[in-house]
Each structure stands twice: as C-alpha cells, then as structure tokens.
Protein backbone atom coordinates (compact mmCIF):
# COMPACT_ATOMS: atom_id res chain seq x y z
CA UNK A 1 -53.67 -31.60 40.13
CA UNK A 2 -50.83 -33.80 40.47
CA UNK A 3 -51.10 -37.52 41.86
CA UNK A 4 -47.75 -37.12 43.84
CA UNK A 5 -48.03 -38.92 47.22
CA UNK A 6 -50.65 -41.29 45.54
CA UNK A 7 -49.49 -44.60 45.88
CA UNK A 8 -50.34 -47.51 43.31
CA UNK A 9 -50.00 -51.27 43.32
CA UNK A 10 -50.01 -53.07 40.03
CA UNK A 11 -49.76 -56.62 40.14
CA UNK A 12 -48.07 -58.77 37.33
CA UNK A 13 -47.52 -62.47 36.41
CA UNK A 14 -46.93 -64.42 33.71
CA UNK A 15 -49.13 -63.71 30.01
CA UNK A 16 -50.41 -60.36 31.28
CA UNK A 17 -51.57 -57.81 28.73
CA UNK A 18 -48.77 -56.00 27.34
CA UNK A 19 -50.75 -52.28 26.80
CA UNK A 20 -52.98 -53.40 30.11
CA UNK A 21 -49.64 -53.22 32.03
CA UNK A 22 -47.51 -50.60 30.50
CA UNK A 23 -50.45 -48.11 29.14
CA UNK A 24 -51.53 -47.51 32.67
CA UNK A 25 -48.27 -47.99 34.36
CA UNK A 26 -46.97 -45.28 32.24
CA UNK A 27 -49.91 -42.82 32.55
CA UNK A 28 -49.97 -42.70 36.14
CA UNK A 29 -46.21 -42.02 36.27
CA UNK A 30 -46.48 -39.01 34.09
CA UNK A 31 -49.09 -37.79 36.41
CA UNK A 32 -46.87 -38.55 39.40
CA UNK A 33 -48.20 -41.34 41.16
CA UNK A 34 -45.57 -43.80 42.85
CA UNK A 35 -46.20 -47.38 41.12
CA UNK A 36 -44.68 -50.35 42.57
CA UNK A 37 -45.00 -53.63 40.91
CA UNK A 38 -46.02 -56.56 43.02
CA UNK A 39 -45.82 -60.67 42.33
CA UNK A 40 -45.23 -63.84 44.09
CA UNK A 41 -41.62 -63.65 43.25
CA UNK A 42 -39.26 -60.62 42.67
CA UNK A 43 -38.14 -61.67 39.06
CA UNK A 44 -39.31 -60.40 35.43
CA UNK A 45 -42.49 -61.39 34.16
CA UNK A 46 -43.03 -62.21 30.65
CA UNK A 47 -46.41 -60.71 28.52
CA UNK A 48 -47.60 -62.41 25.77
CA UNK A 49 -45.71 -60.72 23.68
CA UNK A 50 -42.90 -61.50 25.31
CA UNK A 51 -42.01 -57.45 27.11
CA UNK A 52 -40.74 -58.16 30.49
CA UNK A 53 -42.15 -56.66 34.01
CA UNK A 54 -39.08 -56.45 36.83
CA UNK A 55 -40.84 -56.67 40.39
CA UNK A 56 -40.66 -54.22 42.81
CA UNK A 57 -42.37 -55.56 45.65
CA UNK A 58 -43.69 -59.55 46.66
CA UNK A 59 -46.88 -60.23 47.65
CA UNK A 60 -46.16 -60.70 50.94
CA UNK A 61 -44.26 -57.19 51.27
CA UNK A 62 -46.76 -55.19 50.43
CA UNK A 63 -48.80 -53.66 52.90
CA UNK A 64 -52.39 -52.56 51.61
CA UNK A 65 -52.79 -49.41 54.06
CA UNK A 66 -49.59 -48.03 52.15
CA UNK A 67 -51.26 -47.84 48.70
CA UNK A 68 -54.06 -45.95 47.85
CA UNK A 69 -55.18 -48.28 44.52
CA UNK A 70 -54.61 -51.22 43.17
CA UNK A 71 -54.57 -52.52 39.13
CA UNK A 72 -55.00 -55.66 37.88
CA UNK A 73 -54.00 -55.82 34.35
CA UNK A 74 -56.01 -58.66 31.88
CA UNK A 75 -54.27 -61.43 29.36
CA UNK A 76 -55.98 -64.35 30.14
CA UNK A 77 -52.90 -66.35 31.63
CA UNK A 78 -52.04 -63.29 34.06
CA UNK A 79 -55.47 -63.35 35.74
CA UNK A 80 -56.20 -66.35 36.11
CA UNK A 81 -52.83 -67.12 37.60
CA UNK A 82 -53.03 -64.39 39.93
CA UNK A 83 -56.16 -65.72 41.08
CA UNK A 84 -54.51 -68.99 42.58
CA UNK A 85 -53.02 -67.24 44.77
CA UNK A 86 -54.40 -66.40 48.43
CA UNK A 87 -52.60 -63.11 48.84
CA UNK A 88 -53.48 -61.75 46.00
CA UNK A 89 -57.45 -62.79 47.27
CA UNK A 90 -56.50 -61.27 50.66
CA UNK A 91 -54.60 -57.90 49.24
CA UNK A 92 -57.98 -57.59 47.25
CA UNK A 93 -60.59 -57.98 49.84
CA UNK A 94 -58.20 -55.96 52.17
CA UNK A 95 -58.13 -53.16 49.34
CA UNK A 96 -61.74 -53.23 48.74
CA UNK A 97 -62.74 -53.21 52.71
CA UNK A 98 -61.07 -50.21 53.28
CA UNK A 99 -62.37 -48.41 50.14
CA UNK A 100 -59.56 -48.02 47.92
CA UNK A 101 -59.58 -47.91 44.58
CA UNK A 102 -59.21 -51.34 42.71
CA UNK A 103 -59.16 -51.11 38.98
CA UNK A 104 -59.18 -54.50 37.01
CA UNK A 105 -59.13 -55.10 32.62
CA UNK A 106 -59.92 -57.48 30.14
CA UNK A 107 -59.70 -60.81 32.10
CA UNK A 108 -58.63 -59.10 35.52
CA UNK A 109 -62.01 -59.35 36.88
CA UNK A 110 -61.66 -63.37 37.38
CA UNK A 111 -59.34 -61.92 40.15
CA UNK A 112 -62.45 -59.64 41.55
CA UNK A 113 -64.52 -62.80 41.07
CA UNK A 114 -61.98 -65.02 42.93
CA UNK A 115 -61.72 -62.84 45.97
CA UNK A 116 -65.95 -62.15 46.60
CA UNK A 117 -66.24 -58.81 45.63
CA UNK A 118 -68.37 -58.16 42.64
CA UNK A 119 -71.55 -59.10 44.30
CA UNK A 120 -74.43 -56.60 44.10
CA UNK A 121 -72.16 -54.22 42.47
CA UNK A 122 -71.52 -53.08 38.70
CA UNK A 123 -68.68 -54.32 36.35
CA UNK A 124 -67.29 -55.12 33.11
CA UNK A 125 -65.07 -56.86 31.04
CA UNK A 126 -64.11 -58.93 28.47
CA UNK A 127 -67.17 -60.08 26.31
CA UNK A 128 -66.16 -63.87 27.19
CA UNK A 129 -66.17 -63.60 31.21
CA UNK A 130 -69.45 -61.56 31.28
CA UNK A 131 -71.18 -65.22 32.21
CA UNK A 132 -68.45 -65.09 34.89
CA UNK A 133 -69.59 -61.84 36.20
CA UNK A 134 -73.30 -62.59 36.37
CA UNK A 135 -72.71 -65.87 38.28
CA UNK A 136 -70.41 -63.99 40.62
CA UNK A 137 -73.50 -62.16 41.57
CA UNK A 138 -72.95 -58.78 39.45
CA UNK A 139 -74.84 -56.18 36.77
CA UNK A 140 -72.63 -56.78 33.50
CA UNK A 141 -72.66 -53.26 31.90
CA UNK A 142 -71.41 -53.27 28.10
CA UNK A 143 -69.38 -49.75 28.57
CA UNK A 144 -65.65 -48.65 28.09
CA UNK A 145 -65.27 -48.23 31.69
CA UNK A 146 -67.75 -49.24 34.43
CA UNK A 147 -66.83 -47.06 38.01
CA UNK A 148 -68.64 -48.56 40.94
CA UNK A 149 -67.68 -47.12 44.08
CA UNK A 150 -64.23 -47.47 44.68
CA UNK A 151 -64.26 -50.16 41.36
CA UNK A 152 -63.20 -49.30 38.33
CA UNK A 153 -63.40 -52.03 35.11
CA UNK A 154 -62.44 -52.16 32.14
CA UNK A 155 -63.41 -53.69 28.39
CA UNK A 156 -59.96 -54.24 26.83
CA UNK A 157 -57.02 -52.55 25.76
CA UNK A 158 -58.81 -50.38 23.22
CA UNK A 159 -60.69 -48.79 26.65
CA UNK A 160 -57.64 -47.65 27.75
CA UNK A 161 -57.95 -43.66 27.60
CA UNK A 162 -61.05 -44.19 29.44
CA UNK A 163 -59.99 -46.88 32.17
CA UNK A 164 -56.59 -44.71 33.24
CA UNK A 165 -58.79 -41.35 33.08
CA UNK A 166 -61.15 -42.70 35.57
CA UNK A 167 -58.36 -44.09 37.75
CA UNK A 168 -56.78 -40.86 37.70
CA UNK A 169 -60.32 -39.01 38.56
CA UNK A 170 -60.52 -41.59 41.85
CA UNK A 171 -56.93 -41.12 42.99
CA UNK A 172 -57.10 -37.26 42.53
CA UNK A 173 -60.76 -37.11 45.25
C-alpha cells in the first residue's frame, strides 16, 4: 500500500545527521509520502558532513493538522539546536496531542525531552542521552527501534531499516 496523501514533516538545522536526514527522507519518498522540510529559516542547512538540506517550509508555516508525522533527525548539534526553539516545542506537543506519529534518532529525543513528552512512555536512543531519558521520566529500552503509541525512536544510523520500516507501518494504519 502506497503512502500517497500521507503527509510528513522533517525538521532540519544545523549538524544534523547526514543518513538520519536523507535515509528516511528518501525512503518515504519512494513509498510516496509528501515530505516537506521545515526550519527556522528557509535557507540550506549544513550536516556534519557538510551535505546541504534546502527548506521547504518555516516553522511558523507549518500547520500540524496538515501533516500526518513528524521526524526529527539526530547529530548532536541539530537536536539540541532545535530544541531552543519554542515552535519546534509547540509543533511537538501539538503533534503528539493529536496522536500523530512523531519519530525522533540518535540525539533527536533531547527534542522529545524538551517539549514534555516522554513521560510514562517508552523510548530510545543514543547510548549517551539514555540518563536524559530516565530523568525525563521514561523506560529506556536498548532496541533498534522502540514504537510507543504514536512514538517511534530510534538507536542511530545503523537502526535505520528498522526506524523507516516502522514509520512506514504507522503512516500506512
């Protein structure tokens, strides 16, 4: 079954993940899901390895009850930049009130943490922000992809296959 008409938000800034980006970006195209690339300012976005991202969208134009997911990629500068910033907080809390799918990688969960979401619920990430979890008030589960709900987490890059086949599973419900 085809994802055409689903409707994903990936967010970007400076230092994200390279294959956290484009792996997923890239998979849910083929499957024919719209992706439109949101950050504070409509300009490219370096990764660390120095692949650009072109914005499609701001922040501030995106409307939440358009999309039907939303993917934060990990790097450790993209994150924790992203989690500055109060729309990205409010497009996350907005996203997970209404029960659509938010997917998050690698570091991406400080942006989970940063909005209030990961209490009582299941997640992982990154071996170094699994402290970061627990304090936030969540189960840290040690598995290639973690699917709570409408929450989907992630390891790192090598969890890939499995992080974009769940996503896919959630979109195609």
């Amino acid at each position: 079954m085809s994802l055409k008409g689903r409707k994903v938000i990936m967010l970007v800034e400076e230092g994200y993940e390279d294959l956290e980006f484009w792996y997923p970006k890239i998979r849910l195209m083929e499957e024919g899901a719209e992706i439109v690339v949101a950050g504070r300012e409509k300009r490219p976005y370096p990764s660390k390895h120095g692949y650009e991202a072109d914005v499609d969208a701001t922040l501030s134009e995106v409307d939440p009850a358009r999309y039907d997911a939303l993917i934060i990629p990990g790097g450790v500068k993209c994150p924790d930049r992203l989690r500055r910033y109060k729309e990205v907080l409010e497009l996350v809390k907005e996203m997970d009130k209404a029960g659509k799918i938010i997917a998050s990688i690698c570091h991406g969960p400080w942006v989970l943490i940063s909005a209030g979401i990961l209490k009582g619920r299941r997640a992982t990430s990154y071996f170094s922000i699994r402290d970061d979890i627990v304090n936030a008030g969540a189960a840290y589960v040690d598995d290639p992809v973690v699917v709570d709900g409408n929450l989907v987490t992630s390891r790192g890059p090598w969890d890939l296959p499995d992080f974009c086949r769940a996503i896919i599973q959630l979109l195609r419900v």
